[in-house]
Protein backbone atom coordinates (compact mmCIF):
# COMPACT_ATOMS: atom_id res chain seq x y z
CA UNK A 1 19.49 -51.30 -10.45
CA UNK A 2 20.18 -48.39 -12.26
CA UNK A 3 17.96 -48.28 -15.02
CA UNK A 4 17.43 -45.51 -18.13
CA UNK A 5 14.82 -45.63 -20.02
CA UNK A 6 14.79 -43.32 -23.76
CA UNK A 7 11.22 -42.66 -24.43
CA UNK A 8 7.98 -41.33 -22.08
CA UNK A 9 5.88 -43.38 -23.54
CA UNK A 10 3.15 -46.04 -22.55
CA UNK A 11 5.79 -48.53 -22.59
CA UNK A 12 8.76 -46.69 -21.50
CA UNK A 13 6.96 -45.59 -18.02
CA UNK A 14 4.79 -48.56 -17.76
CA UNK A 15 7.73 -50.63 -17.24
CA UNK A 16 9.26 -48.20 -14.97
CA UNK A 17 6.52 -48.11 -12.86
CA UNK A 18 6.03 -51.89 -12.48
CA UNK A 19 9.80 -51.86 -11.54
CA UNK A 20 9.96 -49.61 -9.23
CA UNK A 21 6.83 -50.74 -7.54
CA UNK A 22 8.53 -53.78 -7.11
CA UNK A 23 11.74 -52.41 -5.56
CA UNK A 24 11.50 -48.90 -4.52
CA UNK A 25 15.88 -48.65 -4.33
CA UNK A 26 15.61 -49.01 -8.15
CA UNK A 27 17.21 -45.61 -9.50
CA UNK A 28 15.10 -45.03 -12.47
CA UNK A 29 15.18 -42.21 -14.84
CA UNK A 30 12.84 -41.89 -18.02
CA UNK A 31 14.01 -39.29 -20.80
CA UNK A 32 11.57 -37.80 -23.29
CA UNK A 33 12.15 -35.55 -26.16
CA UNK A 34 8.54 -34.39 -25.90
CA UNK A 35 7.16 -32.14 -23.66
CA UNK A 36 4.65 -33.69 -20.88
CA UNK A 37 1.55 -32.27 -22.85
CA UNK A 38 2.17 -33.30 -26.08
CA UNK A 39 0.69 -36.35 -28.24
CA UNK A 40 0.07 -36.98 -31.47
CA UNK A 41 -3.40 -38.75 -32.38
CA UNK A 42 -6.56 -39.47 -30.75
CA UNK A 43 -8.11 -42.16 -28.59
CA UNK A 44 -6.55 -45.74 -27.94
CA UNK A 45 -8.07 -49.04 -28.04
CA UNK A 46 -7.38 -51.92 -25.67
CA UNK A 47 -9.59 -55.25 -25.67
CA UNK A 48 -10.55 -57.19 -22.32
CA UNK A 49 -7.72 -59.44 -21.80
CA UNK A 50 -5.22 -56.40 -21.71
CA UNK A 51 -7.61 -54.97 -19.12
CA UNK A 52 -7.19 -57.70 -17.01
CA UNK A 53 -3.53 -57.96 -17.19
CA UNK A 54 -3.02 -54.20 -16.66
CA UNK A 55 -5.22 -55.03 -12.90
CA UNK A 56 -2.64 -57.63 -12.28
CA UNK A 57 0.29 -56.09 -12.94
CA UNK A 58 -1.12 -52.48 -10.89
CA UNK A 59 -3.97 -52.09 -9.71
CA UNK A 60 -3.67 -48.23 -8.91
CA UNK A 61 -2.83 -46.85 -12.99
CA UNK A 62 -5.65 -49.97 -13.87
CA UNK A 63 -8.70 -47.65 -11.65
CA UNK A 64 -7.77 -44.38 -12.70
CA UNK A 65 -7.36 -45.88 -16.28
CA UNK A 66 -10.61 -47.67 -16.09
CA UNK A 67 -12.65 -44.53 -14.76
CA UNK A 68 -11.83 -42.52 -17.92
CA UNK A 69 -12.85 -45.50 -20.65
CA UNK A 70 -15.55 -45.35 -23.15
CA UNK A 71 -16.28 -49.19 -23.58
CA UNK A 72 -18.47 -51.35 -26.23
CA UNK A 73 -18.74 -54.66 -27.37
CA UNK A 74 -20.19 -54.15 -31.20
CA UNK A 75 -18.03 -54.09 -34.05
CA UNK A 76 -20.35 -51.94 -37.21
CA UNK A 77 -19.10 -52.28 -40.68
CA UNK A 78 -21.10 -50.26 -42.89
CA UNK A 79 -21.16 -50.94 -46.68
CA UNK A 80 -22.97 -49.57 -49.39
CA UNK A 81 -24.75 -47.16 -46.74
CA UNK A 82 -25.67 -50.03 -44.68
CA UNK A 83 -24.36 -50.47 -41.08
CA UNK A 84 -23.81 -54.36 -40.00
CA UNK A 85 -23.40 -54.62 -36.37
CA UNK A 86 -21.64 -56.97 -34.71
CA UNK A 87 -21.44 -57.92 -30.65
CA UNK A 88 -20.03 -59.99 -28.43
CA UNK A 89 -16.54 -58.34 -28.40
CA UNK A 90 -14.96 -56.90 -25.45
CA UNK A 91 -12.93 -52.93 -26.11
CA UNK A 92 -12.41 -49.88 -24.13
CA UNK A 93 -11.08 -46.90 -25.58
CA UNK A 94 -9.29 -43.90 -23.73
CA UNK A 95 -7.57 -40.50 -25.04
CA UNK A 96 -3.47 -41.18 -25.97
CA UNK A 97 -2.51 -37.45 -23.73
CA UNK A 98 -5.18 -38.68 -21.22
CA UNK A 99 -3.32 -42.24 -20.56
CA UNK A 100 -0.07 -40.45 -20.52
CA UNK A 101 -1.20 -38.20 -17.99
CA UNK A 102 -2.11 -41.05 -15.55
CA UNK A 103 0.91 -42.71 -16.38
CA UNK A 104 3.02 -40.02 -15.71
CA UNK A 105 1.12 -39.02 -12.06
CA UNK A 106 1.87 -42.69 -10.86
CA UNK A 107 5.43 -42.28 -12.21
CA UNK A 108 5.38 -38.81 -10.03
CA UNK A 109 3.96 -40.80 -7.25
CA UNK A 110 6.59 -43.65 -7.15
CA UNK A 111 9.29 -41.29 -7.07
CA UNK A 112 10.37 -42.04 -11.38
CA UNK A 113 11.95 -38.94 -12.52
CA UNK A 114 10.54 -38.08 -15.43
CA UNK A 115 12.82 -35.72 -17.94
CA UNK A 116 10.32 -34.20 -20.67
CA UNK A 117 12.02 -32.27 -23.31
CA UNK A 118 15.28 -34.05 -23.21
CA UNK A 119 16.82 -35.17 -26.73
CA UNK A 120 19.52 -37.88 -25.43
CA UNK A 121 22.66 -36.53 -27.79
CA UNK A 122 24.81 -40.01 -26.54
CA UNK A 123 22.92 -42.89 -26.46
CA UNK A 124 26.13 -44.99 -25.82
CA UNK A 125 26.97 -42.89 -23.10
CA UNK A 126 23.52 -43.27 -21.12
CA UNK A 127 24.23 -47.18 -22.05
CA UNK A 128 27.31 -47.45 -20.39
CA UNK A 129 26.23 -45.34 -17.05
CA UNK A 130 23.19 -47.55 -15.88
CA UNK A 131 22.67 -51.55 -15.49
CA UNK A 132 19.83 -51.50 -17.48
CA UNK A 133 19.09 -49.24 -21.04
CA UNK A 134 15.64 -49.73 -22.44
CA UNK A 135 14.94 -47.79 -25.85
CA UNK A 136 11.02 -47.48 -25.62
CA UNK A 137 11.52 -44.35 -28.44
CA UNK A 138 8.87 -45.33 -30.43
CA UNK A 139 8.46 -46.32 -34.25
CA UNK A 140 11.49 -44.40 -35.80
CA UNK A 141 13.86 -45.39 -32.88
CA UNK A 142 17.03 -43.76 -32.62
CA UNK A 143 18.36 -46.42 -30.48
CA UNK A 144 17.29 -48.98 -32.65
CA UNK A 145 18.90 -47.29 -35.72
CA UNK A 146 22.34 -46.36 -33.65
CA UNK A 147 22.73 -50.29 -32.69
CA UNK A 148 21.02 -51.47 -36.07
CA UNK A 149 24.32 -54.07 -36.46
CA UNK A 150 23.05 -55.55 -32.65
CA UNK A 151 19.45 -55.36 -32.99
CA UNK A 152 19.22 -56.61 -36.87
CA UNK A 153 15.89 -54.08 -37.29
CA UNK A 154 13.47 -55.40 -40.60
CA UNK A 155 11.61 -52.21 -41.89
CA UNK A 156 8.97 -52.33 -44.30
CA UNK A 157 6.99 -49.62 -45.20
CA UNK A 158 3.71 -50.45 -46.53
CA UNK A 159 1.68 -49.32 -49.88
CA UNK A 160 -1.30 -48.17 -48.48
CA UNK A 161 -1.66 -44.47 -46.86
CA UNK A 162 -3.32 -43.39 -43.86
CA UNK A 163 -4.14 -40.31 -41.89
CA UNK A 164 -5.39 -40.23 -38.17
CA UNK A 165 -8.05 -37.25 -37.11
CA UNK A 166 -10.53 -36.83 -34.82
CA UNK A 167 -13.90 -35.84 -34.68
CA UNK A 168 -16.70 -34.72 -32.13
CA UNK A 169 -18.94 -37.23 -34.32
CA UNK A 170 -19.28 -40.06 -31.85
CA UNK A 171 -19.20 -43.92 -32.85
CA UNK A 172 -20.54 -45.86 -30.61
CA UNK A 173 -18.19 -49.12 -31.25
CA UNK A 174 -15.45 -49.67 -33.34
CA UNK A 175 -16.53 -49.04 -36.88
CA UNK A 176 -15.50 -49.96 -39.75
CA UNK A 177 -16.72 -47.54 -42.79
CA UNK A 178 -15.88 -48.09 -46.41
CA UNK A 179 -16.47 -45.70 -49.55
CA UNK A 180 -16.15 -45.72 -52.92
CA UNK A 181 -16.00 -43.08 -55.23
CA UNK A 182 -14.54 -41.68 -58.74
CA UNK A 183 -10.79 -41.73 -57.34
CA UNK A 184 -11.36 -45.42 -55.40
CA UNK A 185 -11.68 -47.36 -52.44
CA UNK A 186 -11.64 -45.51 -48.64
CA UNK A 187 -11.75 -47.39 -45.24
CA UNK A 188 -12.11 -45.65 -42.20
CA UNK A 189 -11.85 -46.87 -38.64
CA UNK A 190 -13.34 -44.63 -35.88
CA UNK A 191 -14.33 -45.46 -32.13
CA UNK A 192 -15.09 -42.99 -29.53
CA UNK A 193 -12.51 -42.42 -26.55
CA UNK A 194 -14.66 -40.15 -24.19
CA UNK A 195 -17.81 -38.69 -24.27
CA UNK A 196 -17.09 -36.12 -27.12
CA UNK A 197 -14.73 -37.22 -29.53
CA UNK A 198 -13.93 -40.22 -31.66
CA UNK A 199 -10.80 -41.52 -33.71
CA UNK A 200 -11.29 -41.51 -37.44
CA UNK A 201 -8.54 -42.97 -39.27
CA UNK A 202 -8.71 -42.55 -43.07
CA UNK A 203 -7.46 -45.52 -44.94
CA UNK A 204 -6.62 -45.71 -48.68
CA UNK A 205 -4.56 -47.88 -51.31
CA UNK A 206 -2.10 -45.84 -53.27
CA UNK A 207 -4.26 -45.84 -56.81
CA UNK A 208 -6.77 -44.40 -54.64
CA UNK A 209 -4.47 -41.97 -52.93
CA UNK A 210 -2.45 -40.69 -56.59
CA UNK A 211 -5.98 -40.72 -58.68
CA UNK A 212 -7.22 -38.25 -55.40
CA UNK A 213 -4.16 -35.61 -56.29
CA UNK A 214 -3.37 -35.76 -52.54
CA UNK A 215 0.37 -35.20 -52.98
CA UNK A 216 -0.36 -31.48 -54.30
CA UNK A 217 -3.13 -30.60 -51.70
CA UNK A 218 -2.20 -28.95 -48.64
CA UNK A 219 -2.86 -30.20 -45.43
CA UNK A 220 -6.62 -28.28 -44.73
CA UNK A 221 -7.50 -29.17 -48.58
CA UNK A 222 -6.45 -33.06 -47.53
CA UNK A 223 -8.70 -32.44 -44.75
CA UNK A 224 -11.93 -30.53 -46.39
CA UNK A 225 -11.57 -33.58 -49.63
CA UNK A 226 -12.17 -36.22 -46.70
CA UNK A 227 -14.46 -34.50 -44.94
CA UNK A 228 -16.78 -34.70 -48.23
CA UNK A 229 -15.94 -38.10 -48.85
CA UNK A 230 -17.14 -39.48 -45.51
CA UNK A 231 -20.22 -36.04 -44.83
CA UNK A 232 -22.84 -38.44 -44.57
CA UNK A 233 -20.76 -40.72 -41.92
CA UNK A 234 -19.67 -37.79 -39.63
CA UNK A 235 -22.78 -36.17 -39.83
CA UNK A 236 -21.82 -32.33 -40.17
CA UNK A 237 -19.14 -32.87 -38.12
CA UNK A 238 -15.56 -31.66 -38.83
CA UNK A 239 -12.51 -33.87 -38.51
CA UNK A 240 -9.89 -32.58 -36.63
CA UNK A 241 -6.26 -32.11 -36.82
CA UNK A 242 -3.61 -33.06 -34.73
CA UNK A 243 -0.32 -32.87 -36.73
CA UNK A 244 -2.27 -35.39 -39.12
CA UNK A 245 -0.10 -36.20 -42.20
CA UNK A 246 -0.83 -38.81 -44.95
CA UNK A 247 1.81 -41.58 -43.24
CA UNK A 248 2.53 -45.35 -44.62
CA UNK A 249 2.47 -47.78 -42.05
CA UNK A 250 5.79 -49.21 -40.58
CA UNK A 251 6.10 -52.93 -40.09
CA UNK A 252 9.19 -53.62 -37.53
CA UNK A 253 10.50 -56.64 -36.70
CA UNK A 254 14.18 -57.22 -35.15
CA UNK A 255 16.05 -60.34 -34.89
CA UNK A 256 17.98 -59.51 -31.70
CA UNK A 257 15.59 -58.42 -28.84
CA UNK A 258 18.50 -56.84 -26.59
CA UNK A 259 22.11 -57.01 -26.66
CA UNK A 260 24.36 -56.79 -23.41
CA UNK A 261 22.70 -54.36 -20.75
CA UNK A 262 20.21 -53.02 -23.67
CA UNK A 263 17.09 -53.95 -25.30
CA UNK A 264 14.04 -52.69 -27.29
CA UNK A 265 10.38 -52.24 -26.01
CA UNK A 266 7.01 -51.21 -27.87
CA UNK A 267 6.98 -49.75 -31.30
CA UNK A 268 11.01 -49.80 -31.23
CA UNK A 269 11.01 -53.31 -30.86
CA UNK A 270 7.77 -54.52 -33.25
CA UNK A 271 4.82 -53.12 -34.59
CA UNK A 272 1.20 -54.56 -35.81
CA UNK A 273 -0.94 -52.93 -38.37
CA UNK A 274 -3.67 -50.08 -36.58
CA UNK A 275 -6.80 -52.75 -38.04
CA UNK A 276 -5.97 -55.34 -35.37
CA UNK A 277 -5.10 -53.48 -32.61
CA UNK A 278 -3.84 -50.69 -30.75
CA UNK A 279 -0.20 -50.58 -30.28
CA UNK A 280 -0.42 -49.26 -27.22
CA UNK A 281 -1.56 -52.53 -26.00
CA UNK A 282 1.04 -54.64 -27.00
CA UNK A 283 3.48 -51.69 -25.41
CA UNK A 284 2.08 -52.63 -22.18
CA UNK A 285 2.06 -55.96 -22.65
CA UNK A 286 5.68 -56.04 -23.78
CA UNK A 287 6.31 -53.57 -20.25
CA UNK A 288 4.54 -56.64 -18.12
CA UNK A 289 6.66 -59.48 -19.98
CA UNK A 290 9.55 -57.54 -19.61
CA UNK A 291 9.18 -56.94 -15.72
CA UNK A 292 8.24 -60.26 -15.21
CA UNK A 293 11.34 -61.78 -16.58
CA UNK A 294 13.21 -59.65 -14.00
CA UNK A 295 10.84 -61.31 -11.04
CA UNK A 296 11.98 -64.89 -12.83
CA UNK A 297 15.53 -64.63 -13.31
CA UNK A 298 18.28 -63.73 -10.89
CA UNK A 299 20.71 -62.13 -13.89
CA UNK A 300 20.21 -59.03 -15.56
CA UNK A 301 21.00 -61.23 -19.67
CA UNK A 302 19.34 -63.99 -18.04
CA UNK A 303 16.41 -62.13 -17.93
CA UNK A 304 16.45 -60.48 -21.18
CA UNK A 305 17.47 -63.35 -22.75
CA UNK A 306 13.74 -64.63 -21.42
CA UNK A 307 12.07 -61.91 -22.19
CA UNK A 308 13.29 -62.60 -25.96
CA UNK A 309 12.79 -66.76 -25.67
CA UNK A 310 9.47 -66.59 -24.24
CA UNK A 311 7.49 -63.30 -25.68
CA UNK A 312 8.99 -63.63 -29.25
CA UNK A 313 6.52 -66.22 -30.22
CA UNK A 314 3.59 -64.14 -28.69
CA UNK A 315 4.26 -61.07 -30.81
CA UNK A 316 5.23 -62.71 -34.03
CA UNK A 317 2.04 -64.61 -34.11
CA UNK A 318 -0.02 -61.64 -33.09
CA UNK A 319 2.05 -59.93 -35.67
CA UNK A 320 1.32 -62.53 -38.45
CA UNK A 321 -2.49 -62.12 -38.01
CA UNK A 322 -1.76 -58.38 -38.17
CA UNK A 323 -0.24 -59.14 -41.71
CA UNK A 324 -3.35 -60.87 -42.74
CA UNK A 325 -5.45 -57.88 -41.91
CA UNK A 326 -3.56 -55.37 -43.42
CA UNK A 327 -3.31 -57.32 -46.42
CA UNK A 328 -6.82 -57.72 -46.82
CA UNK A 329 -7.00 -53.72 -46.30
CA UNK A 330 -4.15 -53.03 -48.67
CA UNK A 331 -6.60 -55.20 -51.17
CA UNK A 332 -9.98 -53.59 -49.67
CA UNK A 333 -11.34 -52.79 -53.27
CA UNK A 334 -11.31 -56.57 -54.28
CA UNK A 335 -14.29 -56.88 -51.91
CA UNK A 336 -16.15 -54.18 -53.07
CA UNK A 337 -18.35 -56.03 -54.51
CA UNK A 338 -19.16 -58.22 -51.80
CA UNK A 339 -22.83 -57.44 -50.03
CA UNK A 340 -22.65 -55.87 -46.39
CA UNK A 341 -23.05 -59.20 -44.55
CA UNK A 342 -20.57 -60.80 -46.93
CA UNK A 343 -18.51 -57.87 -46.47
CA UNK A 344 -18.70 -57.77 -42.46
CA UNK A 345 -18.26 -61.65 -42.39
CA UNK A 346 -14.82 -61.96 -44.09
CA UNK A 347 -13.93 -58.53 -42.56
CA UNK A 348 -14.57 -60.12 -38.83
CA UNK A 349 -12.53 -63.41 -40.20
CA UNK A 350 -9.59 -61.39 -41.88
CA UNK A 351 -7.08 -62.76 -39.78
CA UNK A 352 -7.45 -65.72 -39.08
CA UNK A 353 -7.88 -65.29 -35.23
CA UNK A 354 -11.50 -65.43 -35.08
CA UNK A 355 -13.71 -68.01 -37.28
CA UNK A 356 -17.18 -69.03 -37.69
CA UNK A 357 -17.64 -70.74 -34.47
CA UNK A 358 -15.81 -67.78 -32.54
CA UNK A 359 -18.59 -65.33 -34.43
CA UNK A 360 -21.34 -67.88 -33.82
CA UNK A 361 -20.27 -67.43 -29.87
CA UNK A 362 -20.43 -64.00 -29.66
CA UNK A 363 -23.49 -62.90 -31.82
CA UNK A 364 -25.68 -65.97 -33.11
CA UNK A 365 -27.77 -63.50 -35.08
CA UNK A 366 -25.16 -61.90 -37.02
CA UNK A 367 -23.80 -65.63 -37.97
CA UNK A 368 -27.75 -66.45 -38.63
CA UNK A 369 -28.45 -63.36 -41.16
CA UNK A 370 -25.31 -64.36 -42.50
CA UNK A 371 -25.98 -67.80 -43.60
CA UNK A 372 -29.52 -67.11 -44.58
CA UNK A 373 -28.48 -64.88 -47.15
CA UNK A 374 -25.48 -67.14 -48.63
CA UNK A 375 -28.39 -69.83 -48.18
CA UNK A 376 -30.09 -67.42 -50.51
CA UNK A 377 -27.31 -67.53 -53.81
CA UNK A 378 -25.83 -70.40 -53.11
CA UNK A 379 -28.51 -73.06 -51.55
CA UNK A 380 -25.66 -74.37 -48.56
CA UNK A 381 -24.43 -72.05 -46.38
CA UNK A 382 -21.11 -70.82 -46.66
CA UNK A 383 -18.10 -68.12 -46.69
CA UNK A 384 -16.98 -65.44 -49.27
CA UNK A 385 -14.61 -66.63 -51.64
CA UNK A 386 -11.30 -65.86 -50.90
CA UNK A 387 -11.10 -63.22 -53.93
CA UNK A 388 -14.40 -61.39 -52.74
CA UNK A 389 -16.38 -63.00 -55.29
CA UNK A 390 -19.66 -64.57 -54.98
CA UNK A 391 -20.40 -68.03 -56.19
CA UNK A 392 -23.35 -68.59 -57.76
């Protein structure tokens, strides 16, 4: 086949490269509008399962990918000054330009020809002069928007603002760090990606964000307000800019996976909120399902048309527990109040995907502490109220 892809991203390549692994007389041809060295943001996060179906799927990108992670299995909330740890969980982390690099060697190697810096001007054109179009162009998809009447896109942006830095502070698991101060309620999520830096994602609800005057500071006064509001957390340590701007998050959906000899991949196709996972994950995920439809089905729509029927399910439930996290973000400062076990138990149980047997599994002292303490004010154990209220 003739296949273009619109977008050099994780999911744009990976897909190219599983195809053409699989049949090196595929003619495949991946434009970018970025240049092969730029990224915007920090470190990614993928969780054990991905790992293991990124081996499957190529073994070659899964080493090289695997040599360069910083991995950890605690999850630290810290509350009130106090840092509750959590293990048992299974996450690597790895920096965004760095997977891009690898990607784009085994691209290279595989004979993918990779066009950085190329705005596509006629979508329909490229559409009509391959067998296969996948639009893998990210969040605010052109493609998407261009065959919005095919596709039937669902946008909603979200009330709460965030803003992604790094730092050279290192967090040794995925924490979870939330503030309080005259203005409101901060979260921040931060995990290192190498040996140097971390991600540090600044989270806040918009009372927090319009009592903080953010809308009139520049972007270094944004910057030198948070790094005072989080001083003691980074420890010294300056956060650090990479295009960072105060965003809202994006929830896609789309009725219509594909249409004809086209269809959507990655953030162009759905997104989940940054608290449950990376979206680079599901990106390669979606890549895999994709390619694996084609390995299934003898027609080009019958194997769309599969991809849709069969991975739909997967990423709207993964995208409903997604919902239930960033809810209980979006309403962070209604559990304020909560202690920092309470706070790291219904933090850990946010989305429904993991419960008290799940936590009880993968750290029996965390569940133990936990139900000592509710022991403690309310004589049976229990969980926080659903309002983050204690009963007494």
């Amino acid at each position: 086949m003739k296949i273009n892809i619109i977008g050099g991203g994780p999911a744009g390549m990976y897909f190219a490269i599983l195809m053409k692994r699989a049949d090196a007389a595929h003619d495949i041809t991946v434009y970018e509008r970025n240049g092969p060295d730029d990224t915007f943001g920090w470190g990614v996060v993928f969780s054990g399962k991905t790992l293991a179906n990124l081996s499957a799927a190529d073994e070659e990108s899964h080493a090289e990918v695997t040599r360069s992670f910083a991995a950890w299995d605690n999850v630290d909330v810290v509350h009130r000054g106090e840092k509750i740890s959590i293990h048992g969980n299974s996450f690597s982390g790895i920096a965004r330009l760095q997977l891009l690099k690898i990607l784009q060697r085994r691209c290279k190697q595989l004979g993918i020809e990779l066009l950085f810096r190329t705005e596509v001007a006629d979508i329909e054109a490229l559409r009509t002069n391959c067998d296969l179009l996948v639009a893998a162009d990210g969040v605010n998809s052109t493609a998407r928007k261009q065959y919005a009447g095919k596709f039937g896109p669902s946008l909603d942006y979200r009330p709460n603002r965030y803003i992604w830095f790094g730092t050279n502070k290192l967090f040794h698991g995925l924490t979870l760090t939330f503030l309080e101060n005259e203005t409101g309620v901060f979260a921040a999520h931060s995990y290192k990606f190498n040996q140097t830096t971390s991600t540090f994602i600044i989270e806040c609800d918009p009372q927090t964000w319009d009592a903080a005057g953010f809308a009139t500071m520049n972007d270094e006064e944004t910057r030198q307000y948070l790094e005072k509001v989080f001083a003691k957390d980074l420890a010294g340590q300056p956060l650090l800019s990479n295009n960072s701007k105060w965003l809202n998050f994006l929830l896609v959906k789309n009725a219509n996976w594909s249409f004809e000899n086209a269809v959507l991949l990655g953030d162009a196709l759905h997104t989940a909120h940054f608290s449950i996972g990376s979206g680079t994950k599901l990106a390669l995920e979606d890549a895999i399902a994709l390619f694996d439809c084609f390995n299934k089905q003898a027609s080009l729509r019958g194997a769309l048309e599969e991809f849709e029927t069969t991975h739909k399910p997967v990423i709207e439930a993964y995208q409903a527990a997604a919902q239930d996290s960033m809810r209980w973000f979006e309403n962070a400062r209604d559990y304020m109040n909560l202690s920092p076990i309470e706070l790291a138990y219904s933090l850990m149980t946010r989305s429904g995907r993991v419960d008290r047997e799940d936590l009880k599994r993968r750290d029996p002292k965390f569940i133990a502490r936990y139900e000592a303490e509710r022991n403690a004010y309310t004589g049976t154990a229990g969980v926080p109220p659903a309002n983050g209220t204690r009963s007494h």
